[in-house]
C-alpha atoms as a PDB file:
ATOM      1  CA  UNK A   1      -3.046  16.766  25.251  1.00  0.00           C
ATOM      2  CA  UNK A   2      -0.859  16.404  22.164  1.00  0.00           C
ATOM      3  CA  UNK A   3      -0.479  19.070  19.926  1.00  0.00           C
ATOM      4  CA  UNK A   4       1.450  17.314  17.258  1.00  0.00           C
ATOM      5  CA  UNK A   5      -0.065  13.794  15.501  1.00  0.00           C
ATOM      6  CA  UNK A   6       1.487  10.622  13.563  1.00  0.00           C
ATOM      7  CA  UNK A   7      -0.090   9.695  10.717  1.00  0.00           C
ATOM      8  CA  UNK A   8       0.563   6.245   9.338  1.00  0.00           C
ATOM      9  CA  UNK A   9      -0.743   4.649   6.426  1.00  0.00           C
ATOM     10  CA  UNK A  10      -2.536   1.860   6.412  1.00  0.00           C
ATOM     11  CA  UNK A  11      -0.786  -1.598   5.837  1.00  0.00           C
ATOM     12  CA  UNK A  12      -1.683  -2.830   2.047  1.00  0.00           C
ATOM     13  CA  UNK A  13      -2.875  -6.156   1.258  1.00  0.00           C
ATOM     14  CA  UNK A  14       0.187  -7.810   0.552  1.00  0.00           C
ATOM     15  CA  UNK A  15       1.775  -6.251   3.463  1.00  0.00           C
ATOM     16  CA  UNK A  16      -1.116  -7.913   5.954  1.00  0.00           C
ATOM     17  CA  UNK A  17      -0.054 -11.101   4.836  1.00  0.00           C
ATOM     18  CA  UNK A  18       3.192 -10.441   4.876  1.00  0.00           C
ATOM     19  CA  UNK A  19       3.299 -10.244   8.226  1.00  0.00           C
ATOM     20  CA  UNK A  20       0.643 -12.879   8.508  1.00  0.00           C
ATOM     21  CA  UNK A  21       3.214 -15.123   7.215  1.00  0.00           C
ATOM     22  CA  UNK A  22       5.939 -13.736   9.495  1.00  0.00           C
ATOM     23  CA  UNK A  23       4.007 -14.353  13.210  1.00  0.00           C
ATOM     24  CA  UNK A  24       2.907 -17.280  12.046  1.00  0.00           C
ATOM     25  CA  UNK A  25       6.196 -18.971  11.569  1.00  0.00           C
ATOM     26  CA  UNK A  26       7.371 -16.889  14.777  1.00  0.00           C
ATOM     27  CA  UNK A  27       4.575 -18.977  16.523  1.00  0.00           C
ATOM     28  CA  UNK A  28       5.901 -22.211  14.862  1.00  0.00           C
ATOM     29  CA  UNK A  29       2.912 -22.796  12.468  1.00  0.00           C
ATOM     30  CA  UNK A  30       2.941 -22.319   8.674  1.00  0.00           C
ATOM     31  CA  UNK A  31       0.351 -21.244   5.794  1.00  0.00           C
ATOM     32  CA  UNK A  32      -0.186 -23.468   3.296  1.00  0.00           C
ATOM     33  CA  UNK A  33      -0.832 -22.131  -0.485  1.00  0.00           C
ATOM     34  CA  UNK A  34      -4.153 -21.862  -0.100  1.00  0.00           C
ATOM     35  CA  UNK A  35      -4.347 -20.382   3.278  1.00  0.00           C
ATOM     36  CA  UNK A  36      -2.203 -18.200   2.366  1.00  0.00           C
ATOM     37  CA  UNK A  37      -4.403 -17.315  -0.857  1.00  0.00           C
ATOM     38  CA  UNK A  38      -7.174 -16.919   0.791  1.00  0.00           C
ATOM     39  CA  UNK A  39      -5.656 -14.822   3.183  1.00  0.00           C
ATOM     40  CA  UNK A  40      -4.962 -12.587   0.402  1.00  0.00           C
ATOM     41  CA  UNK A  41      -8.552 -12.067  -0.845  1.00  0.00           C
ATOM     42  CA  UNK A  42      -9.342 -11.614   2.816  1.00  0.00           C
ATOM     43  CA  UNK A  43      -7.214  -8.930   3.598  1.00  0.00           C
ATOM     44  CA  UNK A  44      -7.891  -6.860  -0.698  1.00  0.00           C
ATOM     45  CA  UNK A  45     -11.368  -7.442   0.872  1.00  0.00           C
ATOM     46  CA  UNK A  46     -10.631  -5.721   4.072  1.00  0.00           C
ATOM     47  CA  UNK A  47      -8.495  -3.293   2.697  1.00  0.00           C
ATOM     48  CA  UNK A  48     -11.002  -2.179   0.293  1.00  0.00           C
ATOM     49  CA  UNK A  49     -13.862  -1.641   2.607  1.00  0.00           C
ATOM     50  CA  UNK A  50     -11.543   0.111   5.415  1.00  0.00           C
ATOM     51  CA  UNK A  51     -13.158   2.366   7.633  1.00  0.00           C
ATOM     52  CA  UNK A  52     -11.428   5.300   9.981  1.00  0.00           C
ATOM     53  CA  UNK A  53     -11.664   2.328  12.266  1.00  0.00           C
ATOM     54  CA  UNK A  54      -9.735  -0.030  10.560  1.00  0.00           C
ATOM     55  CA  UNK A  55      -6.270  -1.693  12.877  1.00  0.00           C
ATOM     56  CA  UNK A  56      -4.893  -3.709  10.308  1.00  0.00           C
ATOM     57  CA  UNK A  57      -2.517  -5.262  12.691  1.00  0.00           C
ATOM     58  CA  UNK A  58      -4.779  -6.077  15.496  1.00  0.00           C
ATOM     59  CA  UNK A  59      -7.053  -7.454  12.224  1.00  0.00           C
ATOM     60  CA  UNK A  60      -3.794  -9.565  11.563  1.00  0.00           C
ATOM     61  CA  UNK A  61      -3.544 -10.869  14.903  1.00  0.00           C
ATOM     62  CA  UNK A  62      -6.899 -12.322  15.413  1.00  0.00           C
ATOM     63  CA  UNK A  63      -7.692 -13.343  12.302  1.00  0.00           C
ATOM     64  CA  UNK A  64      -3.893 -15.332  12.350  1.00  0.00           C
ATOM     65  CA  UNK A  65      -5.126 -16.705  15.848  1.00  0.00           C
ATOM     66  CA  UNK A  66      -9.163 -17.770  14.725  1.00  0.00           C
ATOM     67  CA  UNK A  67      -6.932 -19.412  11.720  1.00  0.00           C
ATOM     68  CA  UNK A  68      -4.771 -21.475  14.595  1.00  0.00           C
ATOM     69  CA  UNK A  69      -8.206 -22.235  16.750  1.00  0.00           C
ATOM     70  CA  UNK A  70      -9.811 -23.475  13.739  1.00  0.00           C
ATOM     71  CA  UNK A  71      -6.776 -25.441  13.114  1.00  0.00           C
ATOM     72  CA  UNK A  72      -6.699 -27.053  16.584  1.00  0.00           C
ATOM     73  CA  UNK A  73     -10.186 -28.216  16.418  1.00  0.00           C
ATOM     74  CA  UNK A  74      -9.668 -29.729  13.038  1.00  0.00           C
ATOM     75  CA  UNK A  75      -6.776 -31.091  13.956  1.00  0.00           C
ATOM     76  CA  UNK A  76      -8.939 -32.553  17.143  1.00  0.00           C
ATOM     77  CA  UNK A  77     -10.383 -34.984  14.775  1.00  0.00           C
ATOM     78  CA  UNK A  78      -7.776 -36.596  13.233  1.00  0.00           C
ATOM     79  CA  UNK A  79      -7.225 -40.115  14.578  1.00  0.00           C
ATOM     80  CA  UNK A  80      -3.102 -39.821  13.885  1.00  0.00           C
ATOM     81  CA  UNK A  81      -1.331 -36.734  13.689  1.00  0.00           C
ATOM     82  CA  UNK A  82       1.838 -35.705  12.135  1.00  0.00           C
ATOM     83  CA  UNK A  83       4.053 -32.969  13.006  1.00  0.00           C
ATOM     84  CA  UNK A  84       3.144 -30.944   9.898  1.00  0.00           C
ATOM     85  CA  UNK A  85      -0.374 -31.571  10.649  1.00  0.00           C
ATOM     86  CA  UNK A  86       0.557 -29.875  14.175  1.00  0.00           C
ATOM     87  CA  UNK A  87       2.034 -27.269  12.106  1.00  0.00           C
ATOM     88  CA  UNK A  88       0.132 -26.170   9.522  1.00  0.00           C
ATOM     89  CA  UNK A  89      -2.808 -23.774   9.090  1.00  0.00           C
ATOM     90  CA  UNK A  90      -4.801 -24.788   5.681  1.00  0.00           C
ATOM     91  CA  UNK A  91      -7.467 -23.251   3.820  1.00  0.00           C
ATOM     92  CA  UNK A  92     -10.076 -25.043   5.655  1.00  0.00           C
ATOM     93  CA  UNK A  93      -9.019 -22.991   8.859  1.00  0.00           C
ATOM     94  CA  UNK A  94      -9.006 -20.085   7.462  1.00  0.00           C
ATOM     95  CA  UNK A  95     -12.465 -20.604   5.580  1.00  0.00           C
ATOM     96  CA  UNK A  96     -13.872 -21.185   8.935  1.00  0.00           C
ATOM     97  CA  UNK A  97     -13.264 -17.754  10.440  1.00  0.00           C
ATOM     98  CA  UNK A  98     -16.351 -15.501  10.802  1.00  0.00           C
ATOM     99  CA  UNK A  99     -14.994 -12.226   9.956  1.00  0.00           C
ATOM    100  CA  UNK A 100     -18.054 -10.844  11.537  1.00  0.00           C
ATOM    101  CA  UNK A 101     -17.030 -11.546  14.953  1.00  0.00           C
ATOM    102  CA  UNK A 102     -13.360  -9.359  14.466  1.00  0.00           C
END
């Protein structure tokens, strides 16, 4: 039993991809502009509809790692890839994520 309790606030937005941006290049992939734009409008909409619920950085994580499994299957397709198509998540991935399943 605890008798004393942490509160911390809730990442913002802008934070979420923040650090978004900041596993992603730790993983050795980067967000293009739109990705990352999206990402944006994702997380204001996430943010805004919060719940008590709500783990903003576990909700980082896996949406950062549907973004890189969309990006693998696309990237599937190609018939020649280039390192920065290894590398790089675009909006496509990103549109493909089904925040439902979170």
């Amino acid at each position: 039993r605890f008798t004393n309790y942490f509160h911390f606030e809730d990442y913002t937005a802008r934070q979420m991809l923040e650090i978004t941006a900041m596993m992603s290049e730790k993983s050795g992939y980067k967000l293009d502009e739109g990705a990352l734009q999206l990402l944006l409008e994702v997380f204001n909409n996430l943010y805004n509809n919060r719940d008590q619920n709500f783990g903003n950085a576990r909700t980082v994580r896996n949406i950062l790692y549907k973004a890189i499994g969309n990006q693998e299957e696309r990237i599937l397709t190609l018939s020649s890839t280039s390192d920065e198509d290894l590398m790089t998540v675009i909006i496509d991935d990103v549109e493909k994520i089904n925040l439902k399943e979170l």
